[in-house]
Protein backbone atom coordinates (compact mmCIF):
# COMPACT_ATOMS: atom_id res chain seq x y z
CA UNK A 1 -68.21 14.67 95.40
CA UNK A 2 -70.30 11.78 95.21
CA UNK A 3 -70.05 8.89 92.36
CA UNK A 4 -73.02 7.08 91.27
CA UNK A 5 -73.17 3.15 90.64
CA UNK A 6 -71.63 2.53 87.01
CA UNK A 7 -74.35 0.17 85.36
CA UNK A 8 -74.00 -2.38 82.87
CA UNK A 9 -74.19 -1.04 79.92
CA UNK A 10 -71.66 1.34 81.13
CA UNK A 11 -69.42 -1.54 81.17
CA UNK A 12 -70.03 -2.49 77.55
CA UNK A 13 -69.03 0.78 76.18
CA UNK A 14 -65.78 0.70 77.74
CA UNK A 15 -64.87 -2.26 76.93
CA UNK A 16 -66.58 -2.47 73.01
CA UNK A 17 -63.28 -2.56 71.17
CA UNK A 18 -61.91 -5.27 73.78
CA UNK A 19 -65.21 -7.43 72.78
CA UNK A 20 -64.74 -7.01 68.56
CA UNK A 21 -61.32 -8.36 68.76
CA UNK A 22 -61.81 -11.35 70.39
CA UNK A 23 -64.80 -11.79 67.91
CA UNK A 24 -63.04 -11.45 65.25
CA UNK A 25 -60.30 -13.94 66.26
CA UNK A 26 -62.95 -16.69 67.37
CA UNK A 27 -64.03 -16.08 63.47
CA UNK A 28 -60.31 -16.18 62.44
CA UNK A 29 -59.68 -19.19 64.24
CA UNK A 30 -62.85 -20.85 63.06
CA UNK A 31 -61.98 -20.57 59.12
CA UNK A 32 -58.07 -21.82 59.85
CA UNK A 33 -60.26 -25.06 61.18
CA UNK A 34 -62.70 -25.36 58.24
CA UNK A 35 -59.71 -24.93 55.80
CA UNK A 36 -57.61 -27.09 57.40
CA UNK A 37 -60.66 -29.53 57.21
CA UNK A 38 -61.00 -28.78 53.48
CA UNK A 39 -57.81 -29.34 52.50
CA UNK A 40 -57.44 -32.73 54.58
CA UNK A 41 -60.58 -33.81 52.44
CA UNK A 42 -59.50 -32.48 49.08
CA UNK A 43 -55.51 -34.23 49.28
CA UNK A 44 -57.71 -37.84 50.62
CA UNK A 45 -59.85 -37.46 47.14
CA UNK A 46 -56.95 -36.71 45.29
CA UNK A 47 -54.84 -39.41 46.63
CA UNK A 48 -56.38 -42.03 44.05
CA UNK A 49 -55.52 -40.19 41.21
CA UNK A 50 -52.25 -39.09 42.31
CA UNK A 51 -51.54 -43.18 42.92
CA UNK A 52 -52.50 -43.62 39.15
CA UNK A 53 -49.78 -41.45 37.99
CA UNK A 54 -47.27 -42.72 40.29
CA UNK A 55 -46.82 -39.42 41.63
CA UNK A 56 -44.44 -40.10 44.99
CA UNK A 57 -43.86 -36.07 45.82
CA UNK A 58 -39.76 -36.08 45.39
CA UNK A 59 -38.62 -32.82 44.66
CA UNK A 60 -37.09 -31.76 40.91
CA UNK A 61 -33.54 -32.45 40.83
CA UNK A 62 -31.86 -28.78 40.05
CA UNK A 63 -30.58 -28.30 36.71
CA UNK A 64 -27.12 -25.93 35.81
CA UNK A 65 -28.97 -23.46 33.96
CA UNK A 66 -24.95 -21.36 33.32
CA UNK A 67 -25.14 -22.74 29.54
CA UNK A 68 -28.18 -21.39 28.74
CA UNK A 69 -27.47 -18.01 30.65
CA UNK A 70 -24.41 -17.91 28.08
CA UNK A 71 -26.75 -18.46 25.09
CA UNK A 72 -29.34 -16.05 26.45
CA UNK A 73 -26.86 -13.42 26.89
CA UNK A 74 -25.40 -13.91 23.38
CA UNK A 75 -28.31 -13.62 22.14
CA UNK A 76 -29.69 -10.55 23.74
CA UNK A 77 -26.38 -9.15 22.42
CA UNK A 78 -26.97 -9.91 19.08
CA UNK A 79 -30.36 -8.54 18.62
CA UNK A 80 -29.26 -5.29 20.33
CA UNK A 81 -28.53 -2.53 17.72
CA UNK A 82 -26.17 -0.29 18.49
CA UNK A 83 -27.14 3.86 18.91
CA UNK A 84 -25.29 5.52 16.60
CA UNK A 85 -24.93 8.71 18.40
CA UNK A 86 -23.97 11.96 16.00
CA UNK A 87 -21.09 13.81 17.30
CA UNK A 88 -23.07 17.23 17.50
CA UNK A 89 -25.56 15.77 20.32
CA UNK A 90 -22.80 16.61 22.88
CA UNK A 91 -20.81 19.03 20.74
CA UNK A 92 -22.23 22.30 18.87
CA UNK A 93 -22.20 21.82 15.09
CA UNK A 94 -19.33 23.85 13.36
CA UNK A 95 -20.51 26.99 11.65
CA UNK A 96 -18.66 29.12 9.43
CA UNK A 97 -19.99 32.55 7.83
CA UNK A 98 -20.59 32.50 4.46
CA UNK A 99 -17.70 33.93 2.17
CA UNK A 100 -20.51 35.68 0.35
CA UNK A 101 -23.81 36.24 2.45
CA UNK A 102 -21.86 36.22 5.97
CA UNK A 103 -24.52 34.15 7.41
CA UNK A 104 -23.96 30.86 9.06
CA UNK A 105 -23.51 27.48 7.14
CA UNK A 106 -22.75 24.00 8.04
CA UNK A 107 -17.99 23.44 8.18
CA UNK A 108 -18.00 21.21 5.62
CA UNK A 109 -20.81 22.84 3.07
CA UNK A 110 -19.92 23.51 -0.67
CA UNK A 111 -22.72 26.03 -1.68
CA UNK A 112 -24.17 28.16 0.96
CA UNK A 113 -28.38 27.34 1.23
CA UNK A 114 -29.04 30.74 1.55
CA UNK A 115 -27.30 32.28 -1.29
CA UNK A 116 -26.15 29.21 -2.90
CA UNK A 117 -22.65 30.80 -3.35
CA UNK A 118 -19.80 28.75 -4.08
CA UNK A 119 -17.62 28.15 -0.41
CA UNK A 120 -13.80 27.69 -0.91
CA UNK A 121 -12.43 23.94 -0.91
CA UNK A 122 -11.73 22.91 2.65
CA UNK A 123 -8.24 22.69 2.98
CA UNK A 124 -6.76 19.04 4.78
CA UNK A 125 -4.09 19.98 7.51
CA UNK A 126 -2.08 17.20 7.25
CA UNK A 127 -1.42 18.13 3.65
CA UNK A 128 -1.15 21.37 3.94
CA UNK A 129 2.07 22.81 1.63
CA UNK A 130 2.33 26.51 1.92
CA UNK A 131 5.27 26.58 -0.28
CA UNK A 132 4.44 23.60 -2.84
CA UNK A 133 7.90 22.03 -2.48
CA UNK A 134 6.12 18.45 -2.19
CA UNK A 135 6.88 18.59 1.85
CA UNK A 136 3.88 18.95 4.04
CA UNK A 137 3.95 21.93 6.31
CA UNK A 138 3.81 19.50 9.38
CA UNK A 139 6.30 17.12 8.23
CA UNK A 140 8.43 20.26 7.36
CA UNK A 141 7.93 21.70 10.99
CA UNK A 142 8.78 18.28 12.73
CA UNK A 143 11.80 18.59 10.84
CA UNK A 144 13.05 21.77 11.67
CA UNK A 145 12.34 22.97 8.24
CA UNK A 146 10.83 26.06 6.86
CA UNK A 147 6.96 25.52 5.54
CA UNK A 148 7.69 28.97 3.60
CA UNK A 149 10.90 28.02 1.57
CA UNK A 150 10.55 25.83 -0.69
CA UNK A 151 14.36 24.86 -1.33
CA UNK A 152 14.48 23.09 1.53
CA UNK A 153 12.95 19.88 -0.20
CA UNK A 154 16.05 19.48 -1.79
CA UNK A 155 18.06 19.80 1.19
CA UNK A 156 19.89 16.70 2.78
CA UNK A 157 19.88 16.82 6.84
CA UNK A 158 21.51 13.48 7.64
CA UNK A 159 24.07 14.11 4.25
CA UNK A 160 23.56 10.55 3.08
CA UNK A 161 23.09 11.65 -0.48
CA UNK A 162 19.59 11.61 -0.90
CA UNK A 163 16.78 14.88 -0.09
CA UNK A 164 14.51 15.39 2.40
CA UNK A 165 11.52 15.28 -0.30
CA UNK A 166 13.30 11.85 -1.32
CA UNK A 167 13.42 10.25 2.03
CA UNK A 168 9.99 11.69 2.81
CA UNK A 169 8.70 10.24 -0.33
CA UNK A 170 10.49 6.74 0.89
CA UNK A 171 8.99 7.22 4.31
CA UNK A 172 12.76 6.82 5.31
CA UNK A 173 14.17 9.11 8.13
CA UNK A 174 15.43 12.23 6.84
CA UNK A 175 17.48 12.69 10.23
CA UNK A 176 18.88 9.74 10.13
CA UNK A 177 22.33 8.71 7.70
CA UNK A 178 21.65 4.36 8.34
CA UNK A 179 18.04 4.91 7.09
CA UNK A 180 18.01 5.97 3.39
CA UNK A 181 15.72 5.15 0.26
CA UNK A 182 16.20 2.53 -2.56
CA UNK A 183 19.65 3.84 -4.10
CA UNK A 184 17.83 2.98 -7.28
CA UNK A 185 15.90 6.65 -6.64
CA UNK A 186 19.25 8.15 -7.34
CA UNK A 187 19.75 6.84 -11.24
CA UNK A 188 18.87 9.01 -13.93
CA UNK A 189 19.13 8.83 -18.09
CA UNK A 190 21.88 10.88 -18.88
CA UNK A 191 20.80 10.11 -22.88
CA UNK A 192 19.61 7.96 -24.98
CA UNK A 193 21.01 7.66 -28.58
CA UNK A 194 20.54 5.06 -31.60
CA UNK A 195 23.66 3.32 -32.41
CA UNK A 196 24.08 1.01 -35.97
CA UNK A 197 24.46 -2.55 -35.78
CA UNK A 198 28.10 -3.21 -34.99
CA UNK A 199 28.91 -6.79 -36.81
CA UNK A 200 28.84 -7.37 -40.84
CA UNK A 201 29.34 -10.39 -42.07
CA UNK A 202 32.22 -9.83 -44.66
CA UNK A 203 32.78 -13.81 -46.48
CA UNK A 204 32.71 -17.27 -45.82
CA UNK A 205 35.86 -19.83 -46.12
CA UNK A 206 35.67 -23.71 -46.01
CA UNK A 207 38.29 -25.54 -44.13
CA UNK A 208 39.96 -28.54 -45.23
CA UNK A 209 37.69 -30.71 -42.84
CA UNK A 210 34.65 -28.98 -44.67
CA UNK A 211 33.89 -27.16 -42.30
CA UNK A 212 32.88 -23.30 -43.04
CA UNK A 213 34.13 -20.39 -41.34
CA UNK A 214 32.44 -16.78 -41.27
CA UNK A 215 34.19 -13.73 -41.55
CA UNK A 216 32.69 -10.69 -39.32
CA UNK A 217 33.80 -7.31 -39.02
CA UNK A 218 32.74 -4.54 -37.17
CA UNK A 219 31.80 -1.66 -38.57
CA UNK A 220 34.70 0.16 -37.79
CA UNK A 221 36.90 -2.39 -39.25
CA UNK A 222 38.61 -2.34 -35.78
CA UNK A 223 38.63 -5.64 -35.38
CA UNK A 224 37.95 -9.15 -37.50
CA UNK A 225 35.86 -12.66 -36.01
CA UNK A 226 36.19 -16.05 -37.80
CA UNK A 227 33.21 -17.71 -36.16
CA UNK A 228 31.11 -21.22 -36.87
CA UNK A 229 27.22 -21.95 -36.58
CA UNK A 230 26.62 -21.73 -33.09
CA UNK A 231 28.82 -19.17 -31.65
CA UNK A 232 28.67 -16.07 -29.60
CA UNK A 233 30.04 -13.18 -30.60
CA UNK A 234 29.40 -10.02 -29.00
CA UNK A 235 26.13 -11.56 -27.11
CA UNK A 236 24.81 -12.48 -30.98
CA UNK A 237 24.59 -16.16 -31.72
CA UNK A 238 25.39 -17.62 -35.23
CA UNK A 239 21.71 -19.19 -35.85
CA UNK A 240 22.00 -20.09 -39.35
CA UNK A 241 23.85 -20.01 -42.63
CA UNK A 242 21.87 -19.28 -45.97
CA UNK A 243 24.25 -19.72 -49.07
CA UNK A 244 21.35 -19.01 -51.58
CA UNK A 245 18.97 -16.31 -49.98
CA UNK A 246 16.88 -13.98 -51.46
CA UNK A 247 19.28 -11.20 -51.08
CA UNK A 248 22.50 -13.38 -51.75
CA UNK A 249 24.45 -15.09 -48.53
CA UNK A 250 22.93 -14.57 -45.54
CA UNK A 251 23.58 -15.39 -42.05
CA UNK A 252 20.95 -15.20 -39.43
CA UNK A 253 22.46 -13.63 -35.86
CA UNK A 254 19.95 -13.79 -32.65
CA UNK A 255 20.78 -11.86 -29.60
CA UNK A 256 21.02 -13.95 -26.85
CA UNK A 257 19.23 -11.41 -24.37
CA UNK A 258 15.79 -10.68 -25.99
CA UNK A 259 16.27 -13.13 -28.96
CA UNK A 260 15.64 -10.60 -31.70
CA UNK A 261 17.25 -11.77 -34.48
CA UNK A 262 19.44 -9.88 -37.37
CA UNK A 263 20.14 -10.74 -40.86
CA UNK A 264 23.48 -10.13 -42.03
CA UNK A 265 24.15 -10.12 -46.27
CA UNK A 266 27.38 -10.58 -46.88
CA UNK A 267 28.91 -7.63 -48.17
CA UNK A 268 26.40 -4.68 -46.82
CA UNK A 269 26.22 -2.85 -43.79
CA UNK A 270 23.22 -3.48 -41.99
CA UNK A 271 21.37 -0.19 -41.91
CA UNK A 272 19.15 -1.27 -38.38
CA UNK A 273 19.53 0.75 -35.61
CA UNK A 274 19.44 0.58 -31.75
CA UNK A 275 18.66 2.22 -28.77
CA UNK A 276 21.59 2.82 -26.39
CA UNK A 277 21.29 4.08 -22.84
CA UNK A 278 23.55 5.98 -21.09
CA UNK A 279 22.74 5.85 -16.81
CA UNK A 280 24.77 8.24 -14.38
CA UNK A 281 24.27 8.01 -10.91
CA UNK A 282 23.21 11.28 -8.58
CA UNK A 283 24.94 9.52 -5.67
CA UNK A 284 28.43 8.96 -6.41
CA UNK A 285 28.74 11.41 -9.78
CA UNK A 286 29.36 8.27 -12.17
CA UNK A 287 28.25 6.72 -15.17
CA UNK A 288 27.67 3.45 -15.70
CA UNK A 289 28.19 1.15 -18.70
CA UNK A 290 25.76 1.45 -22.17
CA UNK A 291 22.89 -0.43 -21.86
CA UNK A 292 20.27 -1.59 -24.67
CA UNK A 293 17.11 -3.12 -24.27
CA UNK A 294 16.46 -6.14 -22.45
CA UNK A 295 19.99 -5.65 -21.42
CA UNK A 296 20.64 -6.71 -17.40
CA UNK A 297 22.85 -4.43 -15.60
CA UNK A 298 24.07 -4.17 -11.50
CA UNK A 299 23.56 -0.95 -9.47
CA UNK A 300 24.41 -0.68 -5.62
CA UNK A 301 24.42 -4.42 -5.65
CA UNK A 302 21.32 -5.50 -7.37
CA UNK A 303 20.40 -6.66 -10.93
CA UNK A 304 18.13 -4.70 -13.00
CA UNK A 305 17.38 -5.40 -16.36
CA UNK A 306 15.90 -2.65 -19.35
CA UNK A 307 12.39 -3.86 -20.50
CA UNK A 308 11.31 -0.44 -21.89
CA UNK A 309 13.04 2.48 -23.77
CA UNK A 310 10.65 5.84 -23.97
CA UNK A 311 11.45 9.05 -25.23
CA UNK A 312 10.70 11.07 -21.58
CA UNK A 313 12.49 8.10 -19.12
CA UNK A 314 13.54 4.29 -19.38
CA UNK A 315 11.73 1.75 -17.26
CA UNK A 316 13.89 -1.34 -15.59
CA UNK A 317 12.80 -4.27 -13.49
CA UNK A 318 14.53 -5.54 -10.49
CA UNK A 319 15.52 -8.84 -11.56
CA UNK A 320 15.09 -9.93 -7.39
CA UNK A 321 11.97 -8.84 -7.16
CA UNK A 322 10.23 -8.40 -10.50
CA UNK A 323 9.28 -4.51 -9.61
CA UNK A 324 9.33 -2.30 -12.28
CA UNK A 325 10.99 0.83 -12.39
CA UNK A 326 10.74 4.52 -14.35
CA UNK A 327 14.26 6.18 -14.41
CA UNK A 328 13.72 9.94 -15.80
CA UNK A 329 15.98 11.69 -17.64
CA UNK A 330 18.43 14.15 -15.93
CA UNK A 331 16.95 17.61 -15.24
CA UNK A 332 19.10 20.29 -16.08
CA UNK A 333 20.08 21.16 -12.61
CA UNK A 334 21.06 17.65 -12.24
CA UNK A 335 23.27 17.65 -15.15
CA UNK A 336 25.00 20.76 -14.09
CA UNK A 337 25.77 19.63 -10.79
CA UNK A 338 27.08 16.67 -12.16
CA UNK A 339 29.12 18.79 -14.41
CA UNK A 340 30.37 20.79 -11.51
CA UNK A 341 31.83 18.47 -9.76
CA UNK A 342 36.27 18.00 -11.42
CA UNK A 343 36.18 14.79 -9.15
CA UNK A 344 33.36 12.39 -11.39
CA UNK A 345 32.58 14.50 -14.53
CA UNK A 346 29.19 13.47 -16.12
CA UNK A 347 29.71 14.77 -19.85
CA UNK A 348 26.37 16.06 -21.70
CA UNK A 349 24.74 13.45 -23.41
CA UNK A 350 26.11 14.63 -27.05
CA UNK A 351 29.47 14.26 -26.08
CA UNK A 352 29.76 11.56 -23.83
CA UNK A 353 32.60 8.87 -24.79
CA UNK A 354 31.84 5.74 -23.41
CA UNK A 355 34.83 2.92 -22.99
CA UNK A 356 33.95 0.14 -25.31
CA UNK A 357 34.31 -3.98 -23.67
CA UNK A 358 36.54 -5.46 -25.56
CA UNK A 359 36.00 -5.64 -29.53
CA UNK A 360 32.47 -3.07 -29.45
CA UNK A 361 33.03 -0.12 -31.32
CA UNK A 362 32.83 3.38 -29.40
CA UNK A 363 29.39 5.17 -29.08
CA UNK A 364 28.69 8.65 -28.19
């Protein structure tokens, strides 16, 4: 096989793409010198103007930018509104069936929008009382209790005296005998009855000195007081002696504890009236002394004083802490468990004898 003589332009097409790049890299190479030549000759016409300006080149000192990051991220937060995201985007909407139409309505809808019937009252759980005794069926099931009975509210599981309803009222334990309610809970009006005035002022006698004396009976005649102008006698102070008053003598008497103040004629009964109270208490079966208004009694250790008499209850404040109180009158259950019990007797209130102090006449 013979080969003929390759000619020139033989040569040329084998080695085109060879020729192009080095072309194009004599061109490349050319611009990098006319730029480099440009920007020699644009920096040397600038350099008078920079010189004017005092422009030296030093580089811009870095700056802590973590303050502003702090205000830039505060405010970000700031202008960012929450999504409030509905709870039935990731949970299906309740739906119950109409009690009238059967068709599906919204949980918590009052009047179906098909029918527009009237949906039963959604009933709360957590006070939930099948048997109405005032204990919650799950407060009665923590306890041990039965949600269908309701005597169980006036049960007593730690036997400290007071009932489950009472401690659960008190949000006290009802398990446990150190943690009780305000003993106060545990008083109740056993009656309340109007008594006369007990004092009558009976004559006057001057002393040799000049002095004056008043004579005052109770109305019993049980017993006789020969007081001056300024004394105490049964918790009435001798305010002032009238020889000429409208009525005849008089002689003014103020109770010390609500300053009311009684007029006494000599020689009548006084025909006013007042309201005595007669307190027992649940927790030990006794009764506690007569009390009249604005009168300050103790119970369990505190001081409580009568600021209103009412025909249904009495209220008292706590003379520690100024909080008022509503005692109720006995319920009849009350009273006859009182009355059962030969220990502490509490007699009915329309035949209950209550030991006078010293000097007071006897009431009920």
């Amino acid at each position: 096989m013979s080969q003929a003589p390759r000619g020139k332009n033989d040569w040329i097409r084998s080695h085109y793409e060879k020729m192009v790049l080095l072309v194009a890299l004599v061109a490349l190479l050319f611009s990098c010198v006319l730029l480099a030549q440009r920007i020699q000759a644009e920096k040397a016409a600038a350099e008078p103007a920079l010189a004017r300006i005092d422009w030296r080149g030093s580089l811009v000192a870095p700056k802590d930018t973590l303050a502003f990051d702090a205000v830039l991220v505060a405010a970000r937060a700031e202008a960012t509104n929450a999504l409030a995201v509905a709870a039935r985007t990731t949970v299906s909407e309740r739906r119950v069936a109409c009690v009238k139409c059967g068709k599906p309505i919204r949980y918590e809808a009052a009047e179906c929008p098909f029918c527009l019937g009237t949906q039963p009252a959604i009933v709360d759980i957590e006070k939930l009382d099948t048997d109405g005794d005032g204990l919650p069926d799950k407060i009665e099931l923590a306890l041990g209790l039965d949600p269908q009975n309701p005597a169980d509210a006036a049960g007593d599981l730690d036997n400290d005296g007071f009932t489950n309803l009472e401690e659960f009222k008190a949000k006290t334990d009802p398990k446990d005998p150190a943690d009780y309610p305000d003993p106060i809970v545990k008083l109740r009006v056993a009656g309340i009855k109007p008594v006369p005035f007990y004092l009558r002022f009976v004559t006057t006698s001057t002393l040799g000195d000049g002095s004056i004396r008043f004579q005052l009976n109770l109305q019993t005649l049980e017993r006789t007081y020969f007081v001056k102008p300024g004394d105490v006698v049964l918790g009435y102070k001798v305010e002032q002696y009238n020889p000429a008053g409208p009525a005849g003598e008089t002689l003014n008497m103020v109770r010390q504890s609500d300053k009311r103040s009684v007029v006494l004629v000599k020689g009548r009964p006084v025909t006013e009236q007042e309201l005595a109270i007669l307190f027992v208490s649940l927790i030990d079966k006794q009764r506690l002394p007569v009390q009249r208004l604005n009168d300050v009694f103790a119970y369990r250790g505190a001081d409580y004083k009568v600021v209103d008499i009412r025909r249904e209850n009495v209220v008292i404040q706590s003379a520690k802490t100024g909080e008022k109180v509503t005692v109720p009158l006995w319920t009849s259950e009350e009273r006859a468990t009182m009355l059962g019990q030969p220990s502490a007797p509490a007699p009915a209130p329309a035949a209950v004898s209550q030991a006078p102090a010293a000097g007071a006449a006897s009431i009920w």
